[in-house]
N, C-alpha and C. Protein backbone atom coordinates (compact mmCIF):
# COMPACT_ATOMS: atom_id res chain seq x y z
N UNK A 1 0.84 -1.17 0.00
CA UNK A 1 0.00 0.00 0.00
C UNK A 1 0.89 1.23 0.00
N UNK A 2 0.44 2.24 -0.63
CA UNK A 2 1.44 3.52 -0.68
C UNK A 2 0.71 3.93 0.46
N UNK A 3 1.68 5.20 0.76
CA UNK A 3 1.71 6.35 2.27
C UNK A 3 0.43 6.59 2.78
N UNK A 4 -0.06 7.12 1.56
CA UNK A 4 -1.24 7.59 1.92
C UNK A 4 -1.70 6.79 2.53
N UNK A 5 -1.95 5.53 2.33
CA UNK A 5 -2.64 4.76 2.71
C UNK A 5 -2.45 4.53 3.85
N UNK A 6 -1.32 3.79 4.44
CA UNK A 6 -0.97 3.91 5.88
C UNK A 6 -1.40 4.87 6.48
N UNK A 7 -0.90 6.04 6.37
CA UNK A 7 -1.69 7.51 6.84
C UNK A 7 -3.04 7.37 7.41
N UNK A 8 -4.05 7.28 6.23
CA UNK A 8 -5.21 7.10 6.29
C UNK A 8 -5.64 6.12 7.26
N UNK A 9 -5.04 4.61 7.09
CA UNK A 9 -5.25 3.82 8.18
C UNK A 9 -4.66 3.60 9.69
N UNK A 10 -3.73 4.05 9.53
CA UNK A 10 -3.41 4.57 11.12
C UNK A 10 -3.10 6.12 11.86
N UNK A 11 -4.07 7.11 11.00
CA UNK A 11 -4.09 8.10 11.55
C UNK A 11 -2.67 8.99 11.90
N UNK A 12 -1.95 8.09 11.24
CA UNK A 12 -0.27 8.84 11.49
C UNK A 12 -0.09 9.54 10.19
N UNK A 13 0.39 11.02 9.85
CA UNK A 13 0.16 12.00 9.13
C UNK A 13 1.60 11.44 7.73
N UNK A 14 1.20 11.89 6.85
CA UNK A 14 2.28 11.45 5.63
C UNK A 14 3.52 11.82 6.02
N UNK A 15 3.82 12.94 6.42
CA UNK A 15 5.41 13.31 7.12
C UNK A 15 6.22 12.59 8.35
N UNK A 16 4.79 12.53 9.42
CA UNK A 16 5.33 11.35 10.50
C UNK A 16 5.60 10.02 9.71
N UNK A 17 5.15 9.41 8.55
CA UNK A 17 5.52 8.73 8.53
C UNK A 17 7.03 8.68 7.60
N UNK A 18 7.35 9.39 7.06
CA UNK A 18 8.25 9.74 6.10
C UNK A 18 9.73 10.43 7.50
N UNK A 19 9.47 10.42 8.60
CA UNK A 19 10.37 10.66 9.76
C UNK A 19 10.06 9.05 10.27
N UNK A 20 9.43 8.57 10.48
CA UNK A 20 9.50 7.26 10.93
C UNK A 20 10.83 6.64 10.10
N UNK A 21 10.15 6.40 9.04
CA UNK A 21 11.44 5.93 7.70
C UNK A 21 12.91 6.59 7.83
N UNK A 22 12.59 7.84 8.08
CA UNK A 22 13.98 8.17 8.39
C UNK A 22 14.98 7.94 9.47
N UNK A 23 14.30 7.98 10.50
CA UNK A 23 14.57 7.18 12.11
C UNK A 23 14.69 5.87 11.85
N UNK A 24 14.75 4.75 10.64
CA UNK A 24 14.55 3.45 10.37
C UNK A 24 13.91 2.79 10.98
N UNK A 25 12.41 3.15 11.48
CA UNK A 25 11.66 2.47 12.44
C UNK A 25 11.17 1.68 11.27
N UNK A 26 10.43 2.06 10.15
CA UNK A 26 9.60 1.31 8.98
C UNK A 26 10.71 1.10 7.70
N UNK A 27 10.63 0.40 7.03
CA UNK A 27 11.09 0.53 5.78
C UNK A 27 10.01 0.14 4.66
N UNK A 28 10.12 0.77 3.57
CA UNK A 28 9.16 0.36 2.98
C UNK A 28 9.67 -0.09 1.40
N UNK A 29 9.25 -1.22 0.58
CA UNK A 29 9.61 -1.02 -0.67
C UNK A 29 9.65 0.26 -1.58
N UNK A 30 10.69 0.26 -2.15
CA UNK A 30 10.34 1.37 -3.00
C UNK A 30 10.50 0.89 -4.72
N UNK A 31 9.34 1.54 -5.19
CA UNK A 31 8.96 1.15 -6.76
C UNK A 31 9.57 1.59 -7.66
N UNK A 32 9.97 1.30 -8.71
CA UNK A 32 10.85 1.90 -9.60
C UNK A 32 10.96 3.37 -9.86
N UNK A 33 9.62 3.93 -9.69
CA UNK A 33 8.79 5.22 -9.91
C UNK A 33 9.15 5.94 -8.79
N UNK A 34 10.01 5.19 -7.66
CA UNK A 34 10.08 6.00 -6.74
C UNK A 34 9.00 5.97 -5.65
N UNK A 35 8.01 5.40 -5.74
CA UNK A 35 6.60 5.78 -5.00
C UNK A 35 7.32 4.43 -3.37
N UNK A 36 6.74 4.68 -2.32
CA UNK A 36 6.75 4.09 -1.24
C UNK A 36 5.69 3.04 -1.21
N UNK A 37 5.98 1.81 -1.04
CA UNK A 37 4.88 0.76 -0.66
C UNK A 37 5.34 -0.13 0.40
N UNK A 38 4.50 -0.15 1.56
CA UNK A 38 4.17 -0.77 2.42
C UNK A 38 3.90 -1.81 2.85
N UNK A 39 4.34 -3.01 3.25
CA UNK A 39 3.42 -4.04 4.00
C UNK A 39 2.13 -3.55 4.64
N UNK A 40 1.43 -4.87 5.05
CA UNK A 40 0.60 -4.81 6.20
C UNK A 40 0.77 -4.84 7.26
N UNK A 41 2.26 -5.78 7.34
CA UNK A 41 2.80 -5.37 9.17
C UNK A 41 2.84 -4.14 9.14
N UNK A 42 3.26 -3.10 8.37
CA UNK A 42 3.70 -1.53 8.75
C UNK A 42 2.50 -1.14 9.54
N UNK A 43 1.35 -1.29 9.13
CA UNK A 43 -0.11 -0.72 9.95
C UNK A 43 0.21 -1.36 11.96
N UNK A 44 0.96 -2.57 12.02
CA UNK A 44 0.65 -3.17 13.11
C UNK A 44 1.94 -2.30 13.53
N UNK A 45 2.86 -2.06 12.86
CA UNK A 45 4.40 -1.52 12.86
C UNK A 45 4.13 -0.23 13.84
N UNK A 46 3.24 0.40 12.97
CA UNK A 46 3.31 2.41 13.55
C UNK A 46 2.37 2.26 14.42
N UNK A 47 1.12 1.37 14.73
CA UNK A 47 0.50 0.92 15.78
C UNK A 47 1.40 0.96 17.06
N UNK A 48 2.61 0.42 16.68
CA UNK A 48 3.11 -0.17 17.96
C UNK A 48 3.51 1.04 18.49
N UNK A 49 4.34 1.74 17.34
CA UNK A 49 5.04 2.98 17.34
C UNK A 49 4.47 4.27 18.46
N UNK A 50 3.00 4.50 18.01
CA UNK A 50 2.11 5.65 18.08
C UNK A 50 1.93 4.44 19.67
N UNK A 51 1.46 3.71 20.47
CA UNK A 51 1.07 3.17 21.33
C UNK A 51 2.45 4.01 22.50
N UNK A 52 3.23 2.94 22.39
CA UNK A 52 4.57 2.94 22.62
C UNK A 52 4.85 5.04 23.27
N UNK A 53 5.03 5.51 22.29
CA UNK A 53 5.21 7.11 22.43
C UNK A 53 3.70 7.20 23.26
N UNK A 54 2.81 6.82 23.46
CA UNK A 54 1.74 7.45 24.29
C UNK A 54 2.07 6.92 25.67
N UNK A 55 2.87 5.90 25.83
CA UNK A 55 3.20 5.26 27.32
C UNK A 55 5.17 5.98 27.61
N UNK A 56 5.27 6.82 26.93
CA UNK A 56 6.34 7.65 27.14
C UNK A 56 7.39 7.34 26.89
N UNK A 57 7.61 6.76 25.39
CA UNK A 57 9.28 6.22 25.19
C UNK A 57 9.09 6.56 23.98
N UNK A 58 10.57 7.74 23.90
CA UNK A 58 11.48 8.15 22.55
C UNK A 58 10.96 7.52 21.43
N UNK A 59 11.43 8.13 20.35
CA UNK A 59 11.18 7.56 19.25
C UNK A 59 13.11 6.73 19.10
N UNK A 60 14.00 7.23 20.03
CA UNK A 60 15.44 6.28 19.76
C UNK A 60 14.71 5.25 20.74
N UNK A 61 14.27 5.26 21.66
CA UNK A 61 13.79 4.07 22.39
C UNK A 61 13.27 2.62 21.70
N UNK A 62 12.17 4.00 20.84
CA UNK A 62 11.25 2.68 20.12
C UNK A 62 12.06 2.04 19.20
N UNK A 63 13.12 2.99 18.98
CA UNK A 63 13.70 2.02 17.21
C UNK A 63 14.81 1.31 17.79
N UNK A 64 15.81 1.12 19.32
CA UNK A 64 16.59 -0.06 20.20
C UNK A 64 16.08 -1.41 20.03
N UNK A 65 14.47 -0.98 20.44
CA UNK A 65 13.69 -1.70 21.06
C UNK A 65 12.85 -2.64 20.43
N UNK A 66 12.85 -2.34 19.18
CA UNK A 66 11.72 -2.69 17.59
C UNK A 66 12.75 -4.46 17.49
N UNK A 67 13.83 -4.69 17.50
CA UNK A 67 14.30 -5.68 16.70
C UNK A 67 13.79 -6.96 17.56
N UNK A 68 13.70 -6.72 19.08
CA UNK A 68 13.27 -7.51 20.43
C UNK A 68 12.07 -7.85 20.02
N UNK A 69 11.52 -6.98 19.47
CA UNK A 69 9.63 -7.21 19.41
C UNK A 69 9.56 -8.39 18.26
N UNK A 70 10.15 -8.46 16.85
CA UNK A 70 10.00 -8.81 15.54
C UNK A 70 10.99 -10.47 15.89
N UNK A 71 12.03 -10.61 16.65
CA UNK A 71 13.11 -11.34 16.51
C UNK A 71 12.28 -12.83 16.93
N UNK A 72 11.28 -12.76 18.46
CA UNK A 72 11.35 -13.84 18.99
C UNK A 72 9.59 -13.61 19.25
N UNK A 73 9.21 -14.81 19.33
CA UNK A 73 7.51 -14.70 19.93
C UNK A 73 7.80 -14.76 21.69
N UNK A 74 8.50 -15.66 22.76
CA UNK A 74 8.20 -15.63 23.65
C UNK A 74 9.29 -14.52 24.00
N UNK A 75 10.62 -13.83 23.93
CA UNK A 75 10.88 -12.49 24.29
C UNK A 75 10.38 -11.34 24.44
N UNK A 76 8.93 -10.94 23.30
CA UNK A 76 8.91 -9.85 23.37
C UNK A 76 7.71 -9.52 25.14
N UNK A 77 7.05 -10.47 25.44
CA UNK A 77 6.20 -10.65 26.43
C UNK A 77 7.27 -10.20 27.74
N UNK A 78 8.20 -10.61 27.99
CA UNK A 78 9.36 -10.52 29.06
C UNK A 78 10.19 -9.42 29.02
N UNK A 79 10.63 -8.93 28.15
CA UNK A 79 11.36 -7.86 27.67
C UNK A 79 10.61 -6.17 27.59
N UNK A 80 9.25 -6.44 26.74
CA UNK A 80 8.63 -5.47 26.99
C UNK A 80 7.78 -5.24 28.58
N UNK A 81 7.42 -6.09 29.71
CA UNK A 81 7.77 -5.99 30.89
C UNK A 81 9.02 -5.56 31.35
N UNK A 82 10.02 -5.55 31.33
CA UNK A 82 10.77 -5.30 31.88
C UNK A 82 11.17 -3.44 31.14
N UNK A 83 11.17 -3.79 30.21
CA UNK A 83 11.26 -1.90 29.38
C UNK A 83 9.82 -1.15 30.40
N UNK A 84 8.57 -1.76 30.58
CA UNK A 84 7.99 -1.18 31.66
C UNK A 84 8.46 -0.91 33.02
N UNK A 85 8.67 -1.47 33.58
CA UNK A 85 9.49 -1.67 34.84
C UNK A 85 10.66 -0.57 35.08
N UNK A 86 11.37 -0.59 33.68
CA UNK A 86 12.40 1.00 33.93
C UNK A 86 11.79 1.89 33.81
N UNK A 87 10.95 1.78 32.79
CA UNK A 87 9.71 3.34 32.51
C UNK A 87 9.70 3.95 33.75
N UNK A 88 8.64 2.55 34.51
CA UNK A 88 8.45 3.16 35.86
C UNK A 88 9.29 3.88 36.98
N UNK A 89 10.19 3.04 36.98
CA UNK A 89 11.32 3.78 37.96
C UNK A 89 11.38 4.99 37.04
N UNK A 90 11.71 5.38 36.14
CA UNK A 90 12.04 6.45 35.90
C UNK A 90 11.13 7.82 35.97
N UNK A 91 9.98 7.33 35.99
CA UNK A 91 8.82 8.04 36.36
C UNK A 91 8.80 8.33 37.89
N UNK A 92 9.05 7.36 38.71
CA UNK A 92 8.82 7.63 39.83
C UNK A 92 9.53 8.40 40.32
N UNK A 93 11.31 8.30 39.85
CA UNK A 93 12.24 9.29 39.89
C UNK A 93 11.37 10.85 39.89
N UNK A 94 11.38 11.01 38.44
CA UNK A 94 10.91 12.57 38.37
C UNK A 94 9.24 12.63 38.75
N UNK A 95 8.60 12.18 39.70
CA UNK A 95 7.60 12.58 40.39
C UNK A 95 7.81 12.88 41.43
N UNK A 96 9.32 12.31 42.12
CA UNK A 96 9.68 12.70 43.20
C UNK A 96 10.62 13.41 43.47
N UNK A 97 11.41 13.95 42.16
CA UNK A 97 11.87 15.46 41.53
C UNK A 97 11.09 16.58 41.43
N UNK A 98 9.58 15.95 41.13
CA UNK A 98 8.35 17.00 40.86
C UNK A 98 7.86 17.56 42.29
N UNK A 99 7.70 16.77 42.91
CA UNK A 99 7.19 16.40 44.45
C UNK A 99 7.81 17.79 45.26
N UNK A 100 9.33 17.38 44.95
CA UNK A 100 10.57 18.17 45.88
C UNK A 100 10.45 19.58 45.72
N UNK A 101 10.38 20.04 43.98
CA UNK A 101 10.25 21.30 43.24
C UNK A 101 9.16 22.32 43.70
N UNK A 102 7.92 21.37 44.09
CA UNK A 102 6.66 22.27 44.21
C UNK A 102 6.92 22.43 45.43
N UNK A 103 7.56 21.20 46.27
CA UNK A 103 7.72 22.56 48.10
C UNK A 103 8.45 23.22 48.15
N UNK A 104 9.25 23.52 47.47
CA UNK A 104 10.34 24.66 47.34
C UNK A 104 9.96 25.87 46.64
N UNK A 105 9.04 25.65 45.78
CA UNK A 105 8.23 26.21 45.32
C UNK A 105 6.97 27.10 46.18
N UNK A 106 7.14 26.10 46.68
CA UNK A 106 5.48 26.80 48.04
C UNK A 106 6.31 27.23 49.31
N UNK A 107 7.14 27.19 49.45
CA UNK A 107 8.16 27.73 50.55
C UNK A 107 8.75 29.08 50.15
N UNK A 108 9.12 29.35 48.83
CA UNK A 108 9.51 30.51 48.33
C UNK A 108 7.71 31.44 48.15
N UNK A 109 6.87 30.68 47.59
CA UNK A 109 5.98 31.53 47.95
C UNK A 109 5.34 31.97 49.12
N UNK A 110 5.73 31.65 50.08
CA UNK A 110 5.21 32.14 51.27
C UNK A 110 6.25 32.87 51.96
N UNK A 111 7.72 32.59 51.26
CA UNK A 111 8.55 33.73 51.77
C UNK A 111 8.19 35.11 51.13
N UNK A 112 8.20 35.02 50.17
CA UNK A 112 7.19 36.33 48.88
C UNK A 112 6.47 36.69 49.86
N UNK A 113 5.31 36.04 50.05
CA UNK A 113 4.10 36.70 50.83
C UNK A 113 3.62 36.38 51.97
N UNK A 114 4.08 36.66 52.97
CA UNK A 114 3.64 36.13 54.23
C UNK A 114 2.14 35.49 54.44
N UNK A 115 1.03 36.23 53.99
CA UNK A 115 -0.36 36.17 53.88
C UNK A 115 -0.78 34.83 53.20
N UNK A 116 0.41 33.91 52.54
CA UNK A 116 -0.49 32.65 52.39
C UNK A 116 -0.12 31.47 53.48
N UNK A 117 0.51 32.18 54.26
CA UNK A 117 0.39 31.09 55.73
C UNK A 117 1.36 29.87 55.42
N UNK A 118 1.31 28.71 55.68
CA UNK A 118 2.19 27.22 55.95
C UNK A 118 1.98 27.20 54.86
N UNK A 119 2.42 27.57 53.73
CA UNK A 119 2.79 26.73 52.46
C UNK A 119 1.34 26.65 51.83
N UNK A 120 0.38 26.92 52.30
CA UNK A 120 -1.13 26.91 51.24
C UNK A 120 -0.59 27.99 49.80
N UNK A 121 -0.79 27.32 48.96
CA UNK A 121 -1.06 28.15 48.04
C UNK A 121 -2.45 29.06 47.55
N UNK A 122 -2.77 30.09 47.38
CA UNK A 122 -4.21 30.91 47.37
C UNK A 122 -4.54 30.28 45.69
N UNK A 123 -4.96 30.16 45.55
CA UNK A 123 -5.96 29.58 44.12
C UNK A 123 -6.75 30.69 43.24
N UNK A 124 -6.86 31.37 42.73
CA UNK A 124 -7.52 32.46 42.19
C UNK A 124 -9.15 32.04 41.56
């Protein structure tokens, strides 16, 4: 199937996908004419892609990570657990970077202004 088509069927825009290709996440045949054609894995491909980036990993992440998924049937079940598992820590990290920021944050604002008392912030 040409671009468009993919496009059309997974809602991923002709340029994202033409940066996908360039990042070597997809490859696609190319026709004598030059034109781009597609498998049908590619639809399950940028699926994974577009999923993947909504649970918070790089697009260098996703393309490390792509050969683990395609190589083995019982790896990718174990492996992509475990790529969760760092996610998480790493999340939890900067929530508790985030955590630290906003009382320091609410401590400087109440040095500013005496009038919002123990660290309440006033809400407008």
């Amino acid at each position: 199937m040409k671009i468009g088509e993919v496009a059309a069927h997974t809602g991923v825009s002709v340029d994202a996908l033409r940066f996908y290709e360039e990042k070597g996440l997809i490859r696609p045949h190319r026709a004598a004419n030059g034109y781009r054609y597609y498998s049908e894995q590619t639809l399950k491909l940028v699926g994974y892609i577009k999923l993947a980036q909504q649970l918070g990993f790089s697009l260098r992440e996703i393309g490390e990570n792509l050969p683990l998924l395609w190589n083995s049937e019982e790896a990718p079940r174990y492996l992509l657990a475990q790529l969760f598992e760092e996610k998480i820590a790493l999340l939890d990290e900067r929530i508790g970077q985030m955590h630290t920021l906003r009382s320091l944050l609410a401590e400087r604002a109440v040095q500013v202004c005496p009038l919002l008392g123990t660290g309440q912030i006033a809400s407008s």
